[in-house]
Protein backbone atom coordinates (compact mmCIF):
# COMPACT_ATOMS: atom_id res chain seq x y z
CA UNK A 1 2.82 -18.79 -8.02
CA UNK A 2 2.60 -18.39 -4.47
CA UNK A 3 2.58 -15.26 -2.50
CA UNK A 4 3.32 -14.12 0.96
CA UNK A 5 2.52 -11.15 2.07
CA UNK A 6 3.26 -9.08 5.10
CA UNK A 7 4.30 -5.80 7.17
CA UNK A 8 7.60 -4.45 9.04
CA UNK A 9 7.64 -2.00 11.09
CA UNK A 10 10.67 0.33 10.08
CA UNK A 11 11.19 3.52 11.15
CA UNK A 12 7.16 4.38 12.26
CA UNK A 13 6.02 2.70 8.89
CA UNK A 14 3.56 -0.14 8.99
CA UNK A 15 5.97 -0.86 5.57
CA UNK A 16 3.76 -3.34 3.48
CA UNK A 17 6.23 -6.20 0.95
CA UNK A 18 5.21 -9.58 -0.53
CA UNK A 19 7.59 -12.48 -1.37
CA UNK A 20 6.98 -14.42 -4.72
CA UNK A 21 8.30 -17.80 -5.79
CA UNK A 22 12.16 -19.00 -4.20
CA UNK A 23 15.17 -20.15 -5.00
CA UNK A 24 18.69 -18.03 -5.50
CA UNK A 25 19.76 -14.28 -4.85
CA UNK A 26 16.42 -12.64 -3.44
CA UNK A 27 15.53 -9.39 -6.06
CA UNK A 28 14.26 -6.64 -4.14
CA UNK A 29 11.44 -4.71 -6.30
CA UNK A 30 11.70 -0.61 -5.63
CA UNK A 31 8.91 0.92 -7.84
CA UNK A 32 8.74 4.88 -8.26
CA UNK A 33 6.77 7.23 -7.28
CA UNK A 34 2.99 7.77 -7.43
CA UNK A 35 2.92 3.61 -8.15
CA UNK A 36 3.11 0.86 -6.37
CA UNK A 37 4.22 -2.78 -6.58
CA UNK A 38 1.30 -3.72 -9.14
CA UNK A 39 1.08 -1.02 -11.05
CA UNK A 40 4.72 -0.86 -11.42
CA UNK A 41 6.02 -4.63 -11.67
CA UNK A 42 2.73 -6.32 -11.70
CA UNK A 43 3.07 -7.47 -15.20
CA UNK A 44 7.22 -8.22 -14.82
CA UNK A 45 6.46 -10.37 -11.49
CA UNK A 46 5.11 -13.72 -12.62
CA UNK A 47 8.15 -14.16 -15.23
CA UNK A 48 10.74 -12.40 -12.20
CA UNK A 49 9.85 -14.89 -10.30
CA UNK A 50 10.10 -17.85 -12.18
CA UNK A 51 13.55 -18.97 -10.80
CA UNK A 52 14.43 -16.93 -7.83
CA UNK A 53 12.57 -15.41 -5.18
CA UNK A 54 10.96 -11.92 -5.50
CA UNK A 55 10.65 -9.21 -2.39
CA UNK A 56 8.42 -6.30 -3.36
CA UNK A 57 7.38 -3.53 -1.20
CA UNK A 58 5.57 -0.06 -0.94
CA UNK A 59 7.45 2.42 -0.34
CA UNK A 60 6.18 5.03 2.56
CA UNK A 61 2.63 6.51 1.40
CA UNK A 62 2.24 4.23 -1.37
CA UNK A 63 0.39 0.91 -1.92
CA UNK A 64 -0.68 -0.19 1.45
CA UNK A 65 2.68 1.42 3.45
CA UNK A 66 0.93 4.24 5.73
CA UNK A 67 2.64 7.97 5.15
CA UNK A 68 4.18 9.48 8.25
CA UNK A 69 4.95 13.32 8.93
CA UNK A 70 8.78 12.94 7.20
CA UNK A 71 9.35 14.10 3.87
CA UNK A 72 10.15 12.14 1.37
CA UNK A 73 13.25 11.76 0.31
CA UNK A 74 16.05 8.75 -1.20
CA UNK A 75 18.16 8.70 2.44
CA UNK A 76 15.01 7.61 4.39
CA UNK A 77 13.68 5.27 1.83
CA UNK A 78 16.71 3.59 2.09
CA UNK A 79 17.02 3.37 5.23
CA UNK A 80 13.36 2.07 5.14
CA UNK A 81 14.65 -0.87 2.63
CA UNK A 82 17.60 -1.68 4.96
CA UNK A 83 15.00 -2.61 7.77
CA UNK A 84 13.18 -4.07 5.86
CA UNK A 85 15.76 -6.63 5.03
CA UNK A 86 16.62 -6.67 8.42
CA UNK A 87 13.12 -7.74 9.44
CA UNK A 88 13.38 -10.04 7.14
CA UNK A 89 16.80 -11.68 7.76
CA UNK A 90 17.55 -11.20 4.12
CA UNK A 91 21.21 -10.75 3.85
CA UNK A 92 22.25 -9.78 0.50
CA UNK A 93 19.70 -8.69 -2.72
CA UNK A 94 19.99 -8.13 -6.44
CA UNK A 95 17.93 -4.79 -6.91
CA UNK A 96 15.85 -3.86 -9.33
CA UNK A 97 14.82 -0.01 -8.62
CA UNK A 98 12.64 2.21 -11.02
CA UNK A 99 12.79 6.41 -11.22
CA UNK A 100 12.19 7.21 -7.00
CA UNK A 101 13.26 3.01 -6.71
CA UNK A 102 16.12 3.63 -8.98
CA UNK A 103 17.62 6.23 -6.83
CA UNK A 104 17.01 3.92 -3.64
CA UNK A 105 19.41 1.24 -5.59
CA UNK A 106 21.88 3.43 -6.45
CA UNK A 107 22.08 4.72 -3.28
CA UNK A 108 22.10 1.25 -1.71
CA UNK A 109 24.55 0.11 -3.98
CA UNK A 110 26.80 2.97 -2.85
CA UNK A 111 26.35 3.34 0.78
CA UNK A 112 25.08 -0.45 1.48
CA UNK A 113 27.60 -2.57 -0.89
CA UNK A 114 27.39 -5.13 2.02
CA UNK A 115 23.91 -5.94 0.85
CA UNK A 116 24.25 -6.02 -2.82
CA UNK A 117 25.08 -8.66 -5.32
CA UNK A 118 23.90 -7.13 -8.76
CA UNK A 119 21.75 -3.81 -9.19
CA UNK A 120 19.37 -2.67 -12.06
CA UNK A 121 19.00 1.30 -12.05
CA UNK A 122 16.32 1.97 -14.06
CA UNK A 123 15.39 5.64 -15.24
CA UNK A 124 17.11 7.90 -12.79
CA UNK A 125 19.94 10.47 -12.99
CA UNK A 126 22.83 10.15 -10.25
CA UNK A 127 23.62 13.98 -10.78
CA UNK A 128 21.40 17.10 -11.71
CA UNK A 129 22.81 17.72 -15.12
CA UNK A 130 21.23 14.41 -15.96
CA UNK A 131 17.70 15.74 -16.02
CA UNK A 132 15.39 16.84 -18.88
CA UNK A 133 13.87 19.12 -15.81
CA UNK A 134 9.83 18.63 -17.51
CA UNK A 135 9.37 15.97 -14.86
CA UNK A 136 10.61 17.76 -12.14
CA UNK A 137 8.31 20.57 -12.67
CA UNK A 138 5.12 18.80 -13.88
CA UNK A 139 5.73 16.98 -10.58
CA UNK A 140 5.94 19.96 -8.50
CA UNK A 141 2.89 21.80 -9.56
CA UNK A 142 1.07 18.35 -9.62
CA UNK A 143 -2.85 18.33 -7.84
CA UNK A 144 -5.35 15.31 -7.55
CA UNK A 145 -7.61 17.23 -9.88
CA UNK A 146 -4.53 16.56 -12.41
CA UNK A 147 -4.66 12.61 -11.87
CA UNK A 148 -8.78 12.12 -11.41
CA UNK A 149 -9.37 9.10 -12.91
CA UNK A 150 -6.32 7.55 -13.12
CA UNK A 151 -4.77 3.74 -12.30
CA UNK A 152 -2.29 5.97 -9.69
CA UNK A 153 -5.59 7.74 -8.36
CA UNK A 154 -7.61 4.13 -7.91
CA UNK A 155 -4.97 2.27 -6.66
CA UNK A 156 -4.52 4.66 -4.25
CA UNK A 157 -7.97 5.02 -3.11
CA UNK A 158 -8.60 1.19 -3.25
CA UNK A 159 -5.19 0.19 -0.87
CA UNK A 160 -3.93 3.29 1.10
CA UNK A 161 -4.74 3.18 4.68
CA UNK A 162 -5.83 6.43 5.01
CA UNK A 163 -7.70 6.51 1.27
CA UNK A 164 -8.70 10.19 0.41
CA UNK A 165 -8.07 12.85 -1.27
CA UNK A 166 -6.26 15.04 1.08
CA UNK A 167 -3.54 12.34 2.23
CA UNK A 168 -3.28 11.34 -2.00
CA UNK A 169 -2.58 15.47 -2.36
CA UNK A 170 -0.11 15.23 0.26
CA UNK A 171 1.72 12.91 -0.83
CA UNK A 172 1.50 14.55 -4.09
CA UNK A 173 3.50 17.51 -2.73
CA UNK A 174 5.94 15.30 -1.17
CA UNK A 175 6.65 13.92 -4.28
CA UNK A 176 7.30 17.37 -5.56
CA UNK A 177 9.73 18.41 -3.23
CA UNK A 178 11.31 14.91 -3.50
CA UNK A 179 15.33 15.54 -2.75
CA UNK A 180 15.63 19.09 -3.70
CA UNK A 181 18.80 20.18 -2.96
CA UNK A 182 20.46 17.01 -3.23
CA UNK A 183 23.15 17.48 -5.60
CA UNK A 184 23.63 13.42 -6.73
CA UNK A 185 26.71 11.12 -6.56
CA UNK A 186 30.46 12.02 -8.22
CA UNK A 187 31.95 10.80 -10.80
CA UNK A 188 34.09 8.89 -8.22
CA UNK A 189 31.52 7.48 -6.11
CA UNK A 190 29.73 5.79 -8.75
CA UNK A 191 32.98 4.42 -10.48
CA UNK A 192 33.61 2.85 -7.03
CA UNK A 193 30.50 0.91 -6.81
CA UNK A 194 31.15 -3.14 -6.14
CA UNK A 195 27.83 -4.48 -7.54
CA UNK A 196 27.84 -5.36 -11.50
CA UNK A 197 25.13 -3.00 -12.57
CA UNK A 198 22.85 -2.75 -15.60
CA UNK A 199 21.31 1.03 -15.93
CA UNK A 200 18.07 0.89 -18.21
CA UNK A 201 16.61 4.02 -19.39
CA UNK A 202 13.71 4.97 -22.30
CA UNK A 203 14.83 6.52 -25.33
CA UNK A 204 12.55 9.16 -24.73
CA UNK A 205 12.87 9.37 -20.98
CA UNK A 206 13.34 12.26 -18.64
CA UNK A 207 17.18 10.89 -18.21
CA UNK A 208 19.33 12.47 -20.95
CA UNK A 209 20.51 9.46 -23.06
CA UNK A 210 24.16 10.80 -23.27
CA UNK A 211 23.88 10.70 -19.05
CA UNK A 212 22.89 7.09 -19.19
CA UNK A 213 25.75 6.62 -21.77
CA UNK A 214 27.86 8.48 -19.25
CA UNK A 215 27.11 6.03 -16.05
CA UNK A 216 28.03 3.35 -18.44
CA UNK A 217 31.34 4.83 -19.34
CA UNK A 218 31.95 5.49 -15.67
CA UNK A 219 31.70 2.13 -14.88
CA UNK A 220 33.91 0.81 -17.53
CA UNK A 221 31.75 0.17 -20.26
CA UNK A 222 31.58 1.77 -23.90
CA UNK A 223 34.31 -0.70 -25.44
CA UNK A 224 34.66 -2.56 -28.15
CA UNK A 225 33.37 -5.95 -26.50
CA UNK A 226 34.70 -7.82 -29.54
CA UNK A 227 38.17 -7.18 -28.39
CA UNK A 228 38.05 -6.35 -24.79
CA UNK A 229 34.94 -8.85 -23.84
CA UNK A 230 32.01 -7.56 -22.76
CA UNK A 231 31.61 -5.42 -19.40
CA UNK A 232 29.35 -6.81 -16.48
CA UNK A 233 28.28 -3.56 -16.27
CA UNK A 234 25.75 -2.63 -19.18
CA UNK A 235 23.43 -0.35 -20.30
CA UNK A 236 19.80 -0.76 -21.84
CA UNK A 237 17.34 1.51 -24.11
CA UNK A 238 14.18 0.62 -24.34
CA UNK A 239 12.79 2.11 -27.58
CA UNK A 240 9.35 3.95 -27.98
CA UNK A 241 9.87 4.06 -23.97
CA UNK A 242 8.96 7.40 -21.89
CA UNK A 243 9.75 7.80 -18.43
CA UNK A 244 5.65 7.34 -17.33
CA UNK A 245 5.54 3.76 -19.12
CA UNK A 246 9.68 2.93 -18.69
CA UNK A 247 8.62 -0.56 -17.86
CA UNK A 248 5.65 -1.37 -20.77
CA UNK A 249 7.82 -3.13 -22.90
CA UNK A 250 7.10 -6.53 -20.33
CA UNK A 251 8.81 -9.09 -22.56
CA UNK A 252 11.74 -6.84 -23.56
CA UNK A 253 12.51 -5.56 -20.26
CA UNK A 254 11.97 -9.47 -18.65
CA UNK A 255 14.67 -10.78 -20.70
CA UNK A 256 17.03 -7.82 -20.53
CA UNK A 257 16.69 -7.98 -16.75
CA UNK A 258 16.38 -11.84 -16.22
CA UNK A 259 19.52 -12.25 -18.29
CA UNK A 260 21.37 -9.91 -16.38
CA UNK A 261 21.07 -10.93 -13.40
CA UNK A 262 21.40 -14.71 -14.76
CA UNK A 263 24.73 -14.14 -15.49
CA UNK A 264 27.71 -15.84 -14.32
């Protein structure tokens, strides 16, 4: 499969992607936080991009994307996606965004329908209430002591451009401060959104399951498909699936997502 590989600068970010394999809708790969593009959708990306073209990138301070004094937070990283895409005279996407990535898709989805065709939301809460909370604080008091020898602490090392510890435990308290504050989208707002979307969660995830069944219901799903026909908007759980490994089931999650976005 061939690979191309690059960097745009957006917004004071050297911002690092790679485009596999062509043909159809690009999907635009948004991994979550602490990962990257290999460690999150290394294993997905050879099947992904079987039929269609794949953009991945590295979101600021991860992979090989350089950090920059600015918190981070989902309004930036969006806006870092949206040049992206500009630098890369890529129209319109399907998205496929995981945990930090799966708030950057809904919020793309939302503010940027212009640039969406179908969205995957995987393991994220649009509103507060959504939360287990464990995360958020096992996040907020996390140090690199905490993640010594670690794929996340290796990666980072082995790719960042400024590779030590001090810049990994900075980033580490960015992460923990990651959109405090920010309240999450209405009931309205994500009713309204134009893109078909499939929201995936783990049935033992730090999203509450009845919240996923909630952003189905809000987006006109939870029938009886027998009757009604089923909704382009749908919702996965992947069993045995915590928020840490959301994506580990490869071949399930492949052909959830493949089929999905296949879809007439």
């Amino acid at each position: 499969m061939s690979k191309q590989t690059g960097y745009a600068a957006v917004n004071g970010l050297q911002m690092y992607y790679e485009i596999h394999g062509s043909g159809g809708t690009p999907l635009l790969l948004l991994h979550g936080g602490l990962f990257n593009i290999d460690l999150q959708f290394g294993a997905l990306l050879p099947a992904l991009a079987e039929k269609r073209q794949v953009i991945a990138t590295d979101f600021q301070g991860h992979g090989y994307t350089n950090d920059i004094d600015r918190p981070l937070g989902t309004v930036d990283l969006a806006s870092d996606v949206v040049g992206l895409l500009r630098h890369l005279d890529v129209p319109t996407v399907d998205l496929f965004g995981f945990s930090v990535g799966g708030a950057v898709a809904l919020y793309l989805t939302i503010k940027h329908p212009e640039l969406v065709r179908k969205a995957v939301i995987s393991s994220v809460s649009f509103s507060r209430d959504g939360e287990r909370g464990a995360n958020d604080e096992a996040i907020s008091e996390m140090k690199v002591e905490m993640i010594a020898g670690t794929p996340m602490e290796a990666e980072y090392l082995a790719k960042s451009p400024h590779p030590d510890l001090e810049h990994l435990q900075a980033l580490l308290t960015k992460l923990g401060g990651y959109d405090r504050g920010v309240d999450g989208w209405s009931d309205d707002e994500i009713r309204g959104i134009a893109a078909p979307t499939l929201f995936t969660v783990g049935d033992c995830d730090a999203v509450k399951l009845e919240h996923a069944v909630r952003f189905l219901q809000l987006r006109g799903g939870d029938v009886n498909g027998d009757f009604t026909g089923v909704p382009t908007n749908q919702l996965a759980v992947f069993p045995g699936t915590t928020h840490f490994f959301g994506l580990s089931r490869t071949n399930l999650v492949q052909d959830t997502v493949t089929t999905f976005l296949d879809a007439e």
